[in-house]
Protein backbone atom coordinates (compact mmCIF):
# COMPACT_ATOMS: atom_id res chain seq x y z
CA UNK A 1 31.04 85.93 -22.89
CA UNK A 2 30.99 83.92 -19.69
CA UNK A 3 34.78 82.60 -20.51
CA UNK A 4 35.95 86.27 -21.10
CA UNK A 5 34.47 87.58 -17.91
CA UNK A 6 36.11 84.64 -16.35
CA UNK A 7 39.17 85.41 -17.52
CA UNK A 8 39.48 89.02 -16.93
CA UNK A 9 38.29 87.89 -13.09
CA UNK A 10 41.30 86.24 -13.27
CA UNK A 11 43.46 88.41 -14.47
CA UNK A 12 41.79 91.00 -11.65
CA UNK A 13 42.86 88.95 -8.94
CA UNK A 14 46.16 87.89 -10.46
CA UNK A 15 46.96 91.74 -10.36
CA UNK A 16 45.64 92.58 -6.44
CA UNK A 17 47.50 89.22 -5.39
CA UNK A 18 50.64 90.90 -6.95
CA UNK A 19 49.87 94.38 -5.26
CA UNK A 20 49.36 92.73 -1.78
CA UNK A 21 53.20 91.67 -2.20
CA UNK A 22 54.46 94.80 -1.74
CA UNK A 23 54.25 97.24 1.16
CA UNK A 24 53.32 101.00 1.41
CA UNK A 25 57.25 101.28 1.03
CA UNK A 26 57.75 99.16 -1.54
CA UNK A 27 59.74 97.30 0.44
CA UNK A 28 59.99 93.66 -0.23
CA UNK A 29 57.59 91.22 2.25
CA UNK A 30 58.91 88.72 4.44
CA UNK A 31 57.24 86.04 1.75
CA UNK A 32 59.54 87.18 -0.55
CA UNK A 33 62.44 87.28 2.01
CA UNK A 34 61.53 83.46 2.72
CA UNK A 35 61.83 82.44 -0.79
CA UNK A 36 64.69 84.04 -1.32
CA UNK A 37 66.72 83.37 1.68
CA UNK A 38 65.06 79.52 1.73
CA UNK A 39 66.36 79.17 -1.75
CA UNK A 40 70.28 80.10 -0.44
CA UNK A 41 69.58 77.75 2.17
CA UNK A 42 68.79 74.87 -0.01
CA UNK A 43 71.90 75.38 -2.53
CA UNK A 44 73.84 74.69 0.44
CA UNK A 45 72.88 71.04 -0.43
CA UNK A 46 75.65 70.88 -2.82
CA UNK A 47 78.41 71.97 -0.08
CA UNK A 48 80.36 69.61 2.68
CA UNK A 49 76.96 70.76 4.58
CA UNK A 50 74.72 69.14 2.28
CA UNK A 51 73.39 66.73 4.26
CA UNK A 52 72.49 68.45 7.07
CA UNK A 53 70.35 71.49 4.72
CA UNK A 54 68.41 68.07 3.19
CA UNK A 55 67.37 66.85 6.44
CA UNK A 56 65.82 70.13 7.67
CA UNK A 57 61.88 70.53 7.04
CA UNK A 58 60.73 73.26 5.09
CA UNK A 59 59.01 74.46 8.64
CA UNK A 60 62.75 74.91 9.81
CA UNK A 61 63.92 77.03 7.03
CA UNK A 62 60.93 79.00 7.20
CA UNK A 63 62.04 83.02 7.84
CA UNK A 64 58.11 84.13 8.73
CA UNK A 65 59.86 84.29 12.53
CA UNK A 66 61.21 87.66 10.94
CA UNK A 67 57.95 89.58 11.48
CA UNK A 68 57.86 89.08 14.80
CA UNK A 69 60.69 91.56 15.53
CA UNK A 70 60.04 95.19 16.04
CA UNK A 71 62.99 96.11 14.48
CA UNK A 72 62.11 94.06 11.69
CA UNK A 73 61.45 95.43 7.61
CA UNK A 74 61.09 98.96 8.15
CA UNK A 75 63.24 101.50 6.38
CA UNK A 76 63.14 104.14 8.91
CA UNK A 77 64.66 101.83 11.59
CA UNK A 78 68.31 103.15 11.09
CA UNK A 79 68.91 103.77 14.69
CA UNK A 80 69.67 99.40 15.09
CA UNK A 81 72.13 99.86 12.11
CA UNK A 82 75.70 99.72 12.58
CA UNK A 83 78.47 100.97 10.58
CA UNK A 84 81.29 98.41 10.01
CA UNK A 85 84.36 99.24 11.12
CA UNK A 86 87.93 98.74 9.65
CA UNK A 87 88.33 95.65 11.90
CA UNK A 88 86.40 93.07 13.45
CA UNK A 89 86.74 89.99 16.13
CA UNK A 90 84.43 86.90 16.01
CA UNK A 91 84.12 85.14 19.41
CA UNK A 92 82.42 81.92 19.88
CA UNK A 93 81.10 80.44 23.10
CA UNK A 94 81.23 77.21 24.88
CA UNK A 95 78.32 74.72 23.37
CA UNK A 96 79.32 71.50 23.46
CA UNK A 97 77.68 69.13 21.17
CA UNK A 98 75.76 72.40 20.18
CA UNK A 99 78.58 73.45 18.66
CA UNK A 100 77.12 72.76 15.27
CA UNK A 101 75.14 76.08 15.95
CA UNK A 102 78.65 77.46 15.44
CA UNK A 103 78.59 76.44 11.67
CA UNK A 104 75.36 77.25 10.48
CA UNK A 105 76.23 81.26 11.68
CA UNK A 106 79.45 81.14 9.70
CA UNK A 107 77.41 79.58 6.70
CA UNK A 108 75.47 82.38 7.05
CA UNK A 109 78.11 85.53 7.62
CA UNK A 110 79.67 83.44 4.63
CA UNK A 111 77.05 84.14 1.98
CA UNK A 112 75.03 86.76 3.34
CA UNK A 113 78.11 89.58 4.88
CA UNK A 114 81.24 88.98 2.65
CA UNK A 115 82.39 92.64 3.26
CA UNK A 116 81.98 92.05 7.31
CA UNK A 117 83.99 88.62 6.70
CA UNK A 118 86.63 90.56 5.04
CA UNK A 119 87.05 92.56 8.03
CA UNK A 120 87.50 89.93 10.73
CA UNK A 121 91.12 89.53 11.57
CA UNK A 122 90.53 88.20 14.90
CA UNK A 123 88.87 84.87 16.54
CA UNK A 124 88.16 84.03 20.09
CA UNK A 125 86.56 80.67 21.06
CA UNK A 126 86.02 78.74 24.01
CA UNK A 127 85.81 75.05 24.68
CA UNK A 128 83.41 73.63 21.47
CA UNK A 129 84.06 76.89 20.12
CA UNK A 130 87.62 76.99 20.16
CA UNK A 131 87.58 74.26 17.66
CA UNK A 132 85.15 76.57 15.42
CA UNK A 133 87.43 79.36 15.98
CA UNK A 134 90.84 77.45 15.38
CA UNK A 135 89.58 75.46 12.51
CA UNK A 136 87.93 78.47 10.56
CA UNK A 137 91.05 80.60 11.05
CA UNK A 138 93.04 77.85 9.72
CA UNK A 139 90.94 77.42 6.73
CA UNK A 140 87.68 77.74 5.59
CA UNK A 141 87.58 74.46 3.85
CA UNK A 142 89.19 72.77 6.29
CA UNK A 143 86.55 74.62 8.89
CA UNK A 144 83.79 72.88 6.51
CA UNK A 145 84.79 69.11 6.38
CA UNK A 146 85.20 68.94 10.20
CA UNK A 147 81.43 69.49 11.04
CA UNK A 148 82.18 65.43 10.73
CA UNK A 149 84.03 65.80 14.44
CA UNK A 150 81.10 67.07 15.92
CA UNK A 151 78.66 64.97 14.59
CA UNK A 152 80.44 61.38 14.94
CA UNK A 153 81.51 62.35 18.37
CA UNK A 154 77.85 62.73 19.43
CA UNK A 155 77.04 59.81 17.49
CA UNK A 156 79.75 57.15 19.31
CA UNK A 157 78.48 58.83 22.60
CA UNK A 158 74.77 58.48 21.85
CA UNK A 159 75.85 54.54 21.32
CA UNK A 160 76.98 54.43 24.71
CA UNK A 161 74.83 53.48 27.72
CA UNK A 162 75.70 56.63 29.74
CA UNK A 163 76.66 58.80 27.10
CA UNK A 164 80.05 60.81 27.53
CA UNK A 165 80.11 59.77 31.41
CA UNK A 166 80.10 56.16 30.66
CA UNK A 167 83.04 54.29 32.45
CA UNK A 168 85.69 53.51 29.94
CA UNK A 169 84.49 56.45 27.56
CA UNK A 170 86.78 59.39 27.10
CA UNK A 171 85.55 62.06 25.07
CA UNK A 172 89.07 63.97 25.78
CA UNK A 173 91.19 61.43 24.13
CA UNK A 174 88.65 60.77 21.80
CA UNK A 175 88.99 64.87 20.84
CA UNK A 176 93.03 64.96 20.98
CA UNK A 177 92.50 62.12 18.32
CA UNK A 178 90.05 63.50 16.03
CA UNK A 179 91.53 67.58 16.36
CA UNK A 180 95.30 65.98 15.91
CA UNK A 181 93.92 64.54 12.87
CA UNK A 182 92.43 67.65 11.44
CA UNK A 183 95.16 70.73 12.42
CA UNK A 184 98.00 71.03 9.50
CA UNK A 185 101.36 71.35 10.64
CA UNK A 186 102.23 74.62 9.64
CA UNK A 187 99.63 77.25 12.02
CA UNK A 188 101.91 80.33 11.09
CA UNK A 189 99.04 81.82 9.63
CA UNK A 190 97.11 81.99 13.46
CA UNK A 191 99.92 84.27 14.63
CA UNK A 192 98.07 87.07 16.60
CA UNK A 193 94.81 86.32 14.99
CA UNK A 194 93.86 83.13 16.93
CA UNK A 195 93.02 83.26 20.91
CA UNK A 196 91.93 80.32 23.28
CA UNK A 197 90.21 80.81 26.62
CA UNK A 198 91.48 78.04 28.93
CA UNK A 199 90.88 78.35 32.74
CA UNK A 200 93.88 77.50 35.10
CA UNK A 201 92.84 74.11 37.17
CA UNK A 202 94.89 75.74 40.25
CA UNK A 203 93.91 79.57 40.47
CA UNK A 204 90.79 79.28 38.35
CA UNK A 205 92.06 82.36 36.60
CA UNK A 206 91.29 82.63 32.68
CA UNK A 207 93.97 82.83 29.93
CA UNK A 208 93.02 84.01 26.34
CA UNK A 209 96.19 82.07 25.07
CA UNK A 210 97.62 82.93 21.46
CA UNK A 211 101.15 81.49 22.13
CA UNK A 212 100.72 78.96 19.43
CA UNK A 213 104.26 78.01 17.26
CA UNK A 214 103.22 74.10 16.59
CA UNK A 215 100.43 71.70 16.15
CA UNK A 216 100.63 69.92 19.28
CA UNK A 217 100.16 73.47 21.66
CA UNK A 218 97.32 74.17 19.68
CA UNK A 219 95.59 70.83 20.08
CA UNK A 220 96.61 70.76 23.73
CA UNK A 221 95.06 74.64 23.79
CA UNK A 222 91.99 73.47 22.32
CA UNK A 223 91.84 70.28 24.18
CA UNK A 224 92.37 71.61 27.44
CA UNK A 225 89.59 74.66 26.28
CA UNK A 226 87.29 71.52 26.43
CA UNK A 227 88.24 69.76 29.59
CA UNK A 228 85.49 69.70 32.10
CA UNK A 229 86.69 67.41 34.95
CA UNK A 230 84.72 64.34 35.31
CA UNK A 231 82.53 64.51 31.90
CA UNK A 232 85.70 64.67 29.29
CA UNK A 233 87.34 62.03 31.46
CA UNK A 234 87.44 60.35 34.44
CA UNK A 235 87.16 62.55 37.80
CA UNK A 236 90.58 60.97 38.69
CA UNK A 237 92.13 61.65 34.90
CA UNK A 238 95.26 64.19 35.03
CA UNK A 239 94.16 67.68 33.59
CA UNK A 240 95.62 68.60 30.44
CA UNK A 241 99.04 70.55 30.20
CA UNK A 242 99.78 73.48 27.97
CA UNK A 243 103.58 75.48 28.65
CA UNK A 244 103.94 73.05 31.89
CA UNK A 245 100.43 74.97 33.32
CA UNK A 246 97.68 72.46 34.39
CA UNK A 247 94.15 74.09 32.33
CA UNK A 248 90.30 72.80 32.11
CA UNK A 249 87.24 74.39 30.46
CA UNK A 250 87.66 78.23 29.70
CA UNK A 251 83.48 78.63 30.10
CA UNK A 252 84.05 78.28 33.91
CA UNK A 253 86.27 81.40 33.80
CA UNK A 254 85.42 83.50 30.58
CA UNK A 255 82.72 81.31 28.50
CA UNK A 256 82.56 84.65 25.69
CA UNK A 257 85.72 86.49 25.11
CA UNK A 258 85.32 89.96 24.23
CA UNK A 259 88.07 92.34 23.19
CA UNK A 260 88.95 95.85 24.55
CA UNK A 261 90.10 97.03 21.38
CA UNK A 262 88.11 95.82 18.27
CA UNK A 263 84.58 95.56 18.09
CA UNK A 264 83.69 91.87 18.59
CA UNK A 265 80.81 90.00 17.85
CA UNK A 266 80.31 87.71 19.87
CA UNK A 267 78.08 84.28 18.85
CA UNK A 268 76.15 82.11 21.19
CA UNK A 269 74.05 79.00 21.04
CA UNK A 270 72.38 79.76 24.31
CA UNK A 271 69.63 82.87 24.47
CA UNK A 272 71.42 85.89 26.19
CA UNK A 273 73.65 88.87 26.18
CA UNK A 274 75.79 86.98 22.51
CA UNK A 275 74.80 89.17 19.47
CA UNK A 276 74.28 86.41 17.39
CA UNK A 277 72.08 84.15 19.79
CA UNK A 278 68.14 82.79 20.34
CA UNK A 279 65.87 84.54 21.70
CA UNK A 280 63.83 83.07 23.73
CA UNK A 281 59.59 84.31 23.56
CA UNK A 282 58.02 82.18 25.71
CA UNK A 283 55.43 83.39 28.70
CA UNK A 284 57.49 82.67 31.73
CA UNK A 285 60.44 84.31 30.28
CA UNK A 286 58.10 87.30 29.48
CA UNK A 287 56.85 87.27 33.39
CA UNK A 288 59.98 86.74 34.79
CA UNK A 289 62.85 88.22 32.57
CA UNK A 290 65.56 86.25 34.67
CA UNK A 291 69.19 86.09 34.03
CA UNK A 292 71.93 83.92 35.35
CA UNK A 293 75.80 85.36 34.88
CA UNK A 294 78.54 82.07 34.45
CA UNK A 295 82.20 82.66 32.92
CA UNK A 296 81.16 86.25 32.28
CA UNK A 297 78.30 85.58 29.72
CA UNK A 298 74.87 86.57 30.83
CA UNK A 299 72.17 83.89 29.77
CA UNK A 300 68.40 84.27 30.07
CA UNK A 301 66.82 82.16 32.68
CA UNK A 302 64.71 80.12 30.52
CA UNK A 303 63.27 76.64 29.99
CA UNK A 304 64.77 76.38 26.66
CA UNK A 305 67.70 77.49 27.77
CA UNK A 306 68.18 75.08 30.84
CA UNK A 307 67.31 72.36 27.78
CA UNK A 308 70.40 73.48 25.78
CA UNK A 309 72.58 73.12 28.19
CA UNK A 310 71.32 69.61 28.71
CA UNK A 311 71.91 69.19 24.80
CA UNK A 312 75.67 70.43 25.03
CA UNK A 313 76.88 68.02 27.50
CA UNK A 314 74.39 65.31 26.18
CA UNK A 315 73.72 65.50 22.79
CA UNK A 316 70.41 64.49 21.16
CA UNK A 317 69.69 63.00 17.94
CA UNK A 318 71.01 63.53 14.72
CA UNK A 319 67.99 65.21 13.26
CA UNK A 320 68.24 67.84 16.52
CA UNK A 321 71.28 68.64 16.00
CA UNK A 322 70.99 69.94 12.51
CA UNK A 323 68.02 71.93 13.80
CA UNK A 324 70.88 73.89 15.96
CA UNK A 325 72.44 74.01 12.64
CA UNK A 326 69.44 75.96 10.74
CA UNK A 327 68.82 77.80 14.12
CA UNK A 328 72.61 79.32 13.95
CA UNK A 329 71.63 80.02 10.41
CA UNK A 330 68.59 82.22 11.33
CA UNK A 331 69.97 83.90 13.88
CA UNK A 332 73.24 85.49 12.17
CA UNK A 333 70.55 86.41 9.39
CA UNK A 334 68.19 87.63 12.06
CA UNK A 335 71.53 89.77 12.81
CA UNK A 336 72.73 90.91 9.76
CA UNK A 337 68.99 92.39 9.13
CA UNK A 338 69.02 94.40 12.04
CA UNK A 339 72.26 95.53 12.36
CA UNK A 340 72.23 96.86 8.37
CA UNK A 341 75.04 94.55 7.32
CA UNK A 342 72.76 92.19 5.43
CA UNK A 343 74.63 92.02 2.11
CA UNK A 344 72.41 90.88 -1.29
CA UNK A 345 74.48 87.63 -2.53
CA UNK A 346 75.31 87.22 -6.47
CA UNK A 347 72.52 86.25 -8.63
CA UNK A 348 69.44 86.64 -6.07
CA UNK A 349 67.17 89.63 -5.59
CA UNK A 350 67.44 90.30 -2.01
């Protein structure tokens, strides 16, 4: 007798367990969101990204962050929801070494928004993210195997004494080298679909440039994208040269590119105006809601943020920059969620 009522005890709270799972909705609970979403995130293991999803704690992949938005798991929340248009733009920001925030978002759009994807026929980058933009217009696979630039370029200047300002250490011919390496020779496929924001060195007037009929004006394009005087190279160091015009860093002129006539989402390792972008929580950015306006994007004035920045000229450790990775992850799903263009992927039940 005492075994049976044991078991049907068991049974009891086997059964409430299972009710407490669902909502008054029957919508499905952030748990189940986590294991579902966690579980995409760890078959990523077998992909050119592998490495980076093994590294990442379980902490990191956790999606419990979810609940903490408003506009978060409620049906009747249509009014965030956008319909998808016939054509999109992607734009990606400056970021430096935080550039690798850059791939975990595409990972994401990749698995999680395959009809949005389909509709992108336009890519705008700037400095770090004009290599995102380039590359993943070029090819996805070739977009996946150069997450290597990123992260042995912040590796060889983590070995040096000063980092990327060390005398002798040029992370601009160190880039020409590396994105030389990587671009194919035929780019006819970028034709009107590809644009660069470089920032002429005399006027300080931005170009989104999309002239691009060979390999070496797109690597100067992209090169010159990255060019801040004095931390890419020597203060003395000629700028780079694209169509006989003298360029450096597009951020200092238009860091966020945003097109006039197709809807562009725009993607952003530092917490601001970007769609796709942290959000910073803290207590002094909830007492003083600041916000600083550089190359036309509008970042929050927060400790985090002012730490990010730090990060993207000076990168930190390996194991800190795949947390940017998993953080660009979150945040395009954070994204997609709100904005109603989360898609269910093949063989999951989300």
């Amino acid at each position: 007798m005492k075994e049976s009522s044991n078991e049907k005890l068991s049974e009891e709270k086997v059964k409430q367990n299972d009710n407490n799972k669902k909502n008054t909705n029957g919508e499905e609970t952030v748990e189940e969101i986590n294991s579902n979403v966690n579980g995409s995130i760890n078959n990523t293991k077998s992909s050119p990204l592998g490495e980076i999803s093994e590294c990442s704690t379980e902490d990191e992949k956790d999606f419990s962050y979810l609940t903490k938005n408003k506009n978060i798991g409620s049906f009747f929340n249509r009014k965030y929801h956008k319909p998808l248009p016939d054509r999109l733009a992607l734009s990606f920001s400056g970021a430096g070494f935080l550039g690798i925030y850059h791939y975990g978002v595409i990972h994401c759009l990749q698995g999680y928004a395959p009809t949005l994807m389909s509709k992108v026929v336009r890519y705008a980058g700037t400095s770090a993210g004009s290599i995102i933009a380039s590359l993943f217009a070029l090819s996805p696979e070739l977009f996946n195997q150069s997450i290597k630039l990123i992260m042995e370029l912040a590796d060889e200047s983590n070995s040096r004494a000063f980092g990327p300002i060390t005398n002798g250490f040029s992370i601009h011919e160190k880039l020409v080298k590396a994105v030389g390496e990587v671009i194919p020779s035929d780019i006819s496929c970028l034709k009107d679909k590809l644009y660069i924001s470089m920032t002429n060195a005399q006027t300080n007037e931005n170009i989104l440039y999309n002239n691009f009929t060979t390999k070496e004006q797109l690597t100067a394009a992209i090169c010159a994208s990255c060019y801040i005087p004095g931390w890419s190279a020597n203060i003395s160091s000629p700028h780079p040269v694209v169509d006989g015009i003298s360029y450096i860093d597009g951020g200092i002129s238009n860091n966020l590119p945003v097109f006039d006539d197709i809807e562009t989402v725009t993607i952003s390792p530092f917490s601001g105006n970007a769609d796709i972008s942290p959000v910073d929580n803290s207590l002094l950015s909830s007492l003083l809601p600041m916000q600083i306006t550089f190359g036309k994007q509008v970042y929050s004035a927060s400790l985090a943020n002012f730490q990010r920045m730090g990060y993207a000229l000076f990168p930190p450790k390996g194991e800190t920059l795949k947390m940017y990775y998993d953080l660009g992850f979150k945040d395009a799903f954070l994204y997609l969620y709100e904005s109603g263009r989360l898609e269910r992927p093949k063989g999951t039940i989300l």
